[in-house]
N, C-alpha and C. Protein backbone atom coordinates (compact mmCIF):
# COMPACT_ATOMS: atom_id res chain seq x y z
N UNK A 1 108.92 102.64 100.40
CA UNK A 1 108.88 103.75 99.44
C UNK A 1 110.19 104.54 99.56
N UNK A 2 111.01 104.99 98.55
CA UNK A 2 112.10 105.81 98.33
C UNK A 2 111.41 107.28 98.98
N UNK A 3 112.11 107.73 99.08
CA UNK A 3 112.45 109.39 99.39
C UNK A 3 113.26 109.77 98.79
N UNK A 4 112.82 111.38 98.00
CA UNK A 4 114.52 111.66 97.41
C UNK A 4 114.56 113.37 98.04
N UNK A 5 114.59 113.10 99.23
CA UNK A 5 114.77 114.04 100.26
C UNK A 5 116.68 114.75 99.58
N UNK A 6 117.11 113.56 99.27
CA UNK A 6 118.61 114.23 98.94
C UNK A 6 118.92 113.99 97.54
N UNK A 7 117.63 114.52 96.76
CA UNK A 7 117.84 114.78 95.44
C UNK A 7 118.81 116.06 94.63
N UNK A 8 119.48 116.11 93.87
CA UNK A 8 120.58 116.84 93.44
C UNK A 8 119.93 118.09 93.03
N UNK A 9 118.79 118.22 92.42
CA UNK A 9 117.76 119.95 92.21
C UNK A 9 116.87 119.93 93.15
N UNK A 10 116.97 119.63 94.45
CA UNK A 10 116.09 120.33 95.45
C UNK A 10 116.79 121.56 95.83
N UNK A 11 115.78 122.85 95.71
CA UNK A 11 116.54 123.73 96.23
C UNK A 11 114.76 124.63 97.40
N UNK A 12 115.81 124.94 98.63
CA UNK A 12 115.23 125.21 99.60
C UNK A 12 115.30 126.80 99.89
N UNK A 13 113.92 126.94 99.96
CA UNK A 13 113.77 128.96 99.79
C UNK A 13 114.02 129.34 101.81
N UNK A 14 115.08 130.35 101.35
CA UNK A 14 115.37 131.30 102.82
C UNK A 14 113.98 131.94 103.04
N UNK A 15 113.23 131.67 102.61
CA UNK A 15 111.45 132.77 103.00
C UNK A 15 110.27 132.02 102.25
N UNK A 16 109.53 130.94 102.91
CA UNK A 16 108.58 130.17 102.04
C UNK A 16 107.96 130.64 100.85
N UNK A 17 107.21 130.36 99.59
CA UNK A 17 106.65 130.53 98.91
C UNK A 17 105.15 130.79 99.19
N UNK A 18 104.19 131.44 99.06
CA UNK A 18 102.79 131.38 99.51
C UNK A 18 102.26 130.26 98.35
N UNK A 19 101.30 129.21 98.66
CA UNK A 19 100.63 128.94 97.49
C UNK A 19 99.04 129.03 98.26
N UNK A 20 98.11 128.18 96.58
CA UNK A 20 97.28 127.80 97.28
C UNK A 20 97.18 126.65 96.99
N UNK A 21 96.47 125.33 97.87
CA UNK A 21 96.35 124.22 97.51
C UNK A 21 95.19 123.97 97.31
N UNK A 22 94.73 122.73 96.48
CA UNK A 22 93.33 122.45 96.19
C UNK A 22 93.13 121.18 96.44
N UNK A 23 92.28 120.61 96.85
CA UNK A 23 92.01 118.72 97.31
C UNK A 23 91.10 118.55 96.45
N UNK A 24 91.64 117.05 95.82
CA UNK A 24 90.60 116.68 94.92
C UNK A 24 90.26 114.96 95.29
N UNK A 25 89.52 114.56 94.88
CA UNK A 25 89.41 112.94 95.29
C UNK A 25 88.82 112.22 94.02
N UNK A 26 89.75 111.67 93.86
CA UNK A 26 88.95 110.76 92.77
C UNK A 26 88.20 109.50 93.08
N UNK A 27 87.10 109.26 92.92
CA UNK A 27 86.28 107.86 92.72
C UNK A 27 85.39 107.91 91.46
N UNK A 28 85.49 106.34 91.19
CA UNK A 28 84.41 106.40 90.21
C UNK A 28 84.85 107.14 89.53
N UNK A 29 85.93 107.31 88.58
CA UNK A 29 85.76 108.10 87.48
C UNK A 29 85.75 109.20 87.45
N UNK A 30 85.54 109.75 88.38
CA UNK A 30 84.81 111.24 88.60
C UNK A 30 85.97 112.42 89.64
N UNK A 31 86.14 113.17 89.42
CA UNK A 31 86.79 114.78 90.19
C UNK A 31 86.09 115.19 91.31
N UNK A 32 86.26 115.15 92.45
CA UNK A 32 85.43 116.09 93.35
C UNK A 32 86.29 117.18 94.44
N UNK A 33 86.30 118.26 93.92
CA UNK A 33 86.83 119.00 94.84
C UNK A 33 86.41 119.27 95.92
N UNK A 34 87.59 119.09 97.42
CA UNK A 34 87.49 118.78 98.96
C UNK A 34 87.48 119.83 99.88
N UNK A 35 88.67 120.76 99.19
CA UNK A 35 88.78 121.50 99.96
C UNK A 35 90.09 122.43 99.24
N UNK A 36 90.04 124.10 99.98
CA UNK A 36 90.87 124.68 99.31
C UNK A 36 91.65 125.58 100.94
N UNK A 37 92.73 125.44 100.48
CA UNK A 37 93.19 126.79 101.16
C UNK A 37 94.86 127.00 101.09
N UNK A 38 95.27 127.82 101.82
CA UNK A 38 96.48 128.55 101.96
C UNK A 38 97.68 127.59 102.41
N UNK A 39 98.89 127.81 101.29
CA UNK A 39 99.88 127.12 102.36
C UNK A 39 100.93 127.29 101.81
N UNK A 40 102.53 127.24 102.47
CA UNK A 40 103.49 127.47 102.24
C UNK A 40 104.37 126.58 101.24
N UNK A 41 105.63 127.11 100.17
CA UNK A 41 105.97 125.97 99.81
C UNK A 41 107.77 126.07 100.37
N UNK A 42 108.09 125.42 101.13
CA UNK A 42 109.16 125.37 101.47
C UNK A 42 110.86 124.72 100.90
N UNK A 43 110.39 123.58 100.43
CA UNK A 43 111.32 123.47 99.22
C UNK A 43 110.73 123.37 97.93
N UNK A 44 111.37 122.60 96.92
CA UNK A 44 110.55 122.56 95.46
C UNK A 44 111.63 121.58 94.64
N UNK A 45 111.18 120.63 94.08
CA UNK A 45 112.63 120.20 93.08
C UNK A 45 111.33 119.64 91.48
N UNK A 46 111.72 119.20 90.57
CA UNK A 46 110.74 118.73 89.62
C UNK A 46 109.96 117.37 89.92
N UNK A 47 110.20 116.57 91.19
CA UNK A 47 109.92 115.62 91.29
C UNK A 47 108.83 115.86 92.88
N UNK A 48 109.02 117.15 93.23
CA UNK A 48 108.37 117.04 94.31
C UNK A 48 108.07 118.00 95.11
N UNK A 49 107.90 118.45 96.23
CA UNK A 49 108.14 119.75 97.34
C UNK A 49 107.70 119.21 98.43
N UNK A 50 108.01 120.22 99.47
CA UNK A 50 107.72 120.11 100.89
C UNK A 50 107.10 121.65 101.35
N UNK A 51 105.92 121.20 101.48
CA UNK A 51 104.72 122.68 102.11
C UNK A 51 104.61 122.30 103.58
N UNK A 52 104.29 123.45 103.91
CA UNK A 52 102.92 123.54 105.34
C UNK A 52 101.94 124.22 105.47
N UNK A 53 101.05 123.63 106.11
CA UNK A 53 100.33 124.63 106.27
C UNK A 53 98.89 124.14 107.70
N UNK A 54 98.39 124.70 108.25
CA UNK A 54 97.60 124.66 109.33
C UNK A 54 96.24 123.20 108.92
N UNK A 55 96.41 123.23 108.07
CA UNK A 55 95.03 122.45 107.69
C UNK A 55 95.65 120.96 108.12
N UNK A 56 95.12 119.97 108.05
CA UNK A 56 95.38 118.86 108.55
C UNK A 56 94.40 117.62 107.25
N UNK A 57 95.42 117.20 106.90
CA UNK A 57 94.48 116.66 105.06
C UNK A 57 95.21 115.06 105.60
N UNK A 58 93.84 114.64 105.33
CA UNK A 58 94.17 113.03 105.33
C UNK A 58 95.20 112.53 104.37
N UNK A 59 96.16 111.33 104.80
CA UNK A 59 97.10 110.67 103.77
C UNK A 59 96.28 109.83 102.90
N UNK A 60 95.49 109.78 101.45
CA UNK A 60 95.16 108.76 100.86
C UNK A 60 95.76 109.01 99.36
N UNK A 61 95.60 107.65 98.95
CA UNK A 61 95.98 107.89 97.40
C UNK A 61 94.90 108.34 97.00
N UNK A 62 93.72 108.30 97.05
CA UNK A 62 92.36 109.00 95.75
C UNK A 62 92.42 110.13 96.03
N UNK A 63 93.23 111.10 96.93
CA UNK A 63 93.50 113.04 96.95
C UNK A 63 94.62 112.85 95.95
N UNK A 64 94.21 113.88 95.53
CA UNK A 64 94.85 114.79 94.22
C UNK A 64 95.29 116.17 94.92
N UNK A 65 96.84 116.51 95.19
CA UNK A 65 96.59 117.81 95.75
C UNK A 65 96.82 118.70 94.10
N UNK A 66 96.45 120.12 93.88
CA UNK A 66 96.98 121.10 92.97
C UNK A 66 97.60 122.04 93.84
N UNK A 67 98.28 122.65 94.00
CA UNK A 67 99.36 123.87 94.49
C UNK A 67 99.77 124.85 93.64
N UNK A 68 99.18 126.17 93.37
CA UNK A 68 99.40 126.81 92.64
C UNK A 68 100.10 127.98 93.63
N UNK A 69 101.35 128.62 92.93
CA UNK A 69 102.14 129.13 93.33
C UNK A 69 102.75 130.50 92.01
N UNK A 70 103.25 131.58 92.24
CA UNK A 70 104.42 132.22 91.66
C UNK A 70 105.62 132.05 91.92
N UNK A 71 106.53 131.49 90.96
CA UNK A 71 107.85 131.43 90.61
C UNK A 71 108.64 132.40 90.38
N UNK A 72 109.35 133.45 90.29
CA UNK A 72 109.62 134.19 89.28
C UNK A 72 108.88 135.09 88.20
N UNK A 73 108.23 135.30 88.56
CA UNK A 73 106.61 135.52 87.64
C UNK A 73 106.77 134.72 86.48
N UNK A 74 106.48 133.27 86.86
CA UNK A 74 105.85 132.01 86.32
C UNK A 74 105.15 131.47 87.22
N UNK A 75 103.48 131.40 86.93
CA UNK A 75 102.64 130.60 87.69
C UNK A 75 102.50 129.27 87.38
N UNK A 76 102.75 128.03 88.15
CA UNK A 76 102.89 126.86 88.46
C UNK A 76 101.66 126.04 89.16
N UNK A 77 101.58 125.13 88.19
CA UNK A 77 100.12 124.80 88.68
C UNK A 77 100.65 122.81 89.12
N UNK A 78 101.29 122.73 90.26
CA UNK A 78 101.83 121.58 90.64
C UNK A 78 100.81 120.99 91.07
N UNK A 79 101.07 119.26 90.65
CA UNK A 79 100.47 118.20 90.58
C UNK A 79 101.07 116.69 91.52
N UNK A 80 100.10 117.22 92.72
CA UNK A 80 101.22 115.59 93.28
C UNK A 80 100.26 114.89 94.28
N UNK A 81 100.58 114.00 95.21
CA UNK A 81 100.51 113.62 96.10
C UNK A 81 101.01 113.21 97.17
N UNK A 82 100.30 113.04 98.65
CA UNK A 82 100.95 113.28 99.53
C UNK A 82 101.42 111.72 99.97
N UNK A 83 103.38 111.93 100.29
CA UNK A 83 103.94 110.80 100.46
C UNK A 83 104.41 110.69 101.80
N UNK A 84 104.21 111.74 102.45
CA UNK A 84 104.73 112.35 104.12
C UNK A 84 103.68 113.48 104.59
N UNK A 85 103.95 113.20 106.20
CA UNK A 85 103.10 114.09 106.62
C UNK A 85 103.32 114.11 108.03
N UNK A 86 103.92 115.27 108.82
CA UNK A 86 104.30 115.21 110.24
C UNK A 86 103.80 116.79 110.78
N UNK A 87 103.53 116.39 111.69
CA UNK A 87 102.78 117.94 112.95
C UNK A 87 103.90 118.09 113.15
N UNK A 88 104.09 119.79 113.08
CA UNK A 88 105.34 120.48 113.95
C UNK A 88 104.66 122.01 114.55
N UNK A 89 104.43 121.01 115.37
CA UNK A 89 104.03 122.59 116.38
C UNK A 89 102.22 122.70 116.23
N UNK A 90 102.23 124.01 115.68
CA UNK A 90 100.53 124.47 115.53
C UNK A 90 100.79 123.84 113.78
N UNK A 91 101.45 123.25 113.29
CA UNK A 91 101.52 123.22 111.24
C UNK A 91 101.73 122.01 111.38
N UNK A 92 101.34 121.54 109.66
CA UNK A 92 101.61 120.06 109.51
C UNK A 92 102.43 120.26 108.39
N UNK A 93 103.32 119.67 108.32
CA UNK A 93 104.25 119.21 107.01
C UNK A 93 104.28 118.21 106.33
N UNK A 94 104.16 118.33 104.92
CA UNK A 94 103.67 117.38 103.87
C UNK A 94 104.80 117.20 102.80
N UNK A 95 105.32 116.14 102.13
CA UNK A 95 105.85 115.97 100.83
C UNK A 95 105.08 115.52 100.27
N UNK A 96 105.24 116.36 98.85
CA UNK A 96 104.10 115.65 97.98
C UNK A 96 105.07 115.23 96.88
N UNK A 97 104.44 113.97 96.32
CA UNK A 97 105.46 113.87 94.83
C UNK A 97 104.82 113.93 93.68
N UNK A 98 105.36 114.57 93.00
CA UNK A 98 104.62 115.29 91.63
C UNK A 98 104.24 113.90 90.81
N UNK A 99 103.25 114.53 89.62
CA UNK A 99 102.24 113.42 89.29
C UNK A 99 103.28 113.42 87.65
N UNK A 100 104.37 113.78 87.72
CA UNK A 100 105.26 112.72 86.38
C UNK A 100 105.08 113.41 85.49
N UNK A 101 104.49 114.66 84.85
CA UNK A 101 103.95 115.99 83.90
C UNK A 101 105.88 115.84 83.44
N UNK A 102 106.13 115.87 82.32
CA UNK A 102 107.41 116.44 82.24
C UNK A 102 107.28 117.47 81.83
N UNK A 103 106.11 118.54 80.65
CA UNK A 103 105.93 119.62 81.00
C UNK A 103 106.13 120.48 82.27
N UNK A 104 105.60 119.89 83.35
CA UNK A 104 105.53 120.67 84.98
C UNK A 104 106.49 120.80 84.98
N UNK A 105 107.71 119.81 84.81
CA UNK A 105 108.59 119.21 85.27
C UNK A 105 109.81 120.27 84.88
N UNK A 106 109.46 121.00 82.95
CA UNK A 106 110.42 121.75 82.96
C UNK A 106 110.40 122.95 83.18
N UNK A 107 108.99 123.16 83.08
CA UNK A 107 108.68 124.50 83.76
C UNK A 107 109.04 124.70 85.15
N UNK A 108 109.34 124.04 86.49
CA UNK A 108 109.61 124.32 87.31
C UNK A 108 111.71 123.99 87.14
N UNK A 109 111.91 123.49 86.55
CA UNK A 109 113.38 123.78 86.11
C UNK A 109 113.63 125.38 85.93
N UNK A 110 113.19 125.57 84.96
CA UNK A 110 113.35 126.76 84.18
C UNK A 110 113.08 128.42 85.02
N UNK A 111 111.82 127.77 85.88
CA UNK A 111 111.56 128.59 87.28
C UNK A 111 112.72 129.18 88.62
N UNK A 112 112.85 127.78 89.04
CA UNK A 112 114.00 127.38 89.89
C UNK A 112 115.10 128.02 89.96
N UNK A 113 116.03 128.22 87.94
CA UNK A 113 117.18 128.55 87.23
C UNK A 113 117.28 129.96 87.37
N UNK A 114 115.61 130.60 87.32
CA UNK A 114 115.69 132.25 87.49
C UNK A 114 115.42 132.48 88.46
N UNK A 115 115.02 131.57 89.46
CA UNK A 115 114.69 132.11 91.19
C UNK A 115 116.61 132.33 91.26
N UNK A 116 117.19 131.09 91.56
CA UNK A 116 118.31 131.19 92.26
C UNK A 116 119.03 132.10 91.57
N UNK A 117 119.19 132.50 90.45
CA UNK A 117 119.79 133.47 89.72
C UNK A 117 119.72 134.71 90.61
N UNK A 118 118.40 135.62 90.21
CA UNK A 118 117.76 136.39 91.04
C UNK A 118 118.18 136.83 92.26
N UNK A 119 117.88 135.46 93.24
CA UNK A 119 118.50 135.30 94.71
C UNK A 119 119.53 135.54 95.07
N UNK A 120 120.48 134.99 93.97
CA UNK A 120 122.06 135.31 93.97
C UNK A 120 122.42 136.77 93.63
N UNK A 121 121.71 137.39 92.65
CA UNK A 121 122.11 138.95 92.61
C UNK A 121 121.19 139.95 94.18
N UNK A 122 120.40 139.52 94.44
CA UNK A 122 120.00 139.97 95.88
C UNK A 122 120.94 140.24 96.91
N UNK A 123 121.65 138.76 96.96
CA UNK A 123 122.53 138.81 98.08
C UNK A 123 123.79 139.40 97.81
N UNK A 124 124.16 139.42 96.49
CA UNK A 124 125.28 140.42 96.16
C UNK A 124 125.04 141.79 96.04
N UNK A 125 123.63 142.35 96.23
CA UNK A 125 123.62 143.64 96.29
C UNK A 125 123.92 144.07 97.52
């Protein structure tokens, strides 16, 4: 499997993002939500991100994670699954790769464009 760990719009936040995540599993046709809770989003690009968070979520393809987050005041309702997954410390770290939405896809562009903007007049104040 590729990684695009050194993709050209990954951009990595100096102070995580809070989200929340949601587990879903598909069988049979059917949606079943697993489990919900709290977790960080540490990078972000349109194809993917890298969170943590304390919970410890099995690697399968039938989870569906959702990650809902604020951008910029744009709420983001990301769609992926998990392609990595390593313990660091008391946290586990996950890449997930987004589920191909090119909607998502430009909305978190467009997000991204006014975070770092933003960020950049911060640090020049």
């Amino acid at each position: 499997m590729h990684f695009k760990r050194q993709e050209a719009f990954r951009y990595t936040f100096s102070e995580s993002i809070p989200a929340i995540c949601e587990v879903y599993k598909y069988s049979y046709g059917s949606k079943e939500k697993l489990q919900s809770f709290k977790a960080d989003i540490l990078d972000l690009s349109p194809n993917g991100l890298k969170t943590s968070s304390k919970i410890d979520i099995e690697q399968s393809n039938d989870y569906i994670l959702i990650f809902s987050f604020q951008l910029s005041g744009t709420l983001i309702h990301f769609t992926g699954q998990i392609i990595r997954k390593r313990k660091t410390g008391a946290v586990f770290e996950y890449g997930i790769q987004s589920d191909e939405s090119d909607a998502m896809k430009e909305q978190i562009i467009a997000a991204l464009k006014t975070y770092s903007k933003e960020h950049l007049k911060k640090q020049r104040s």
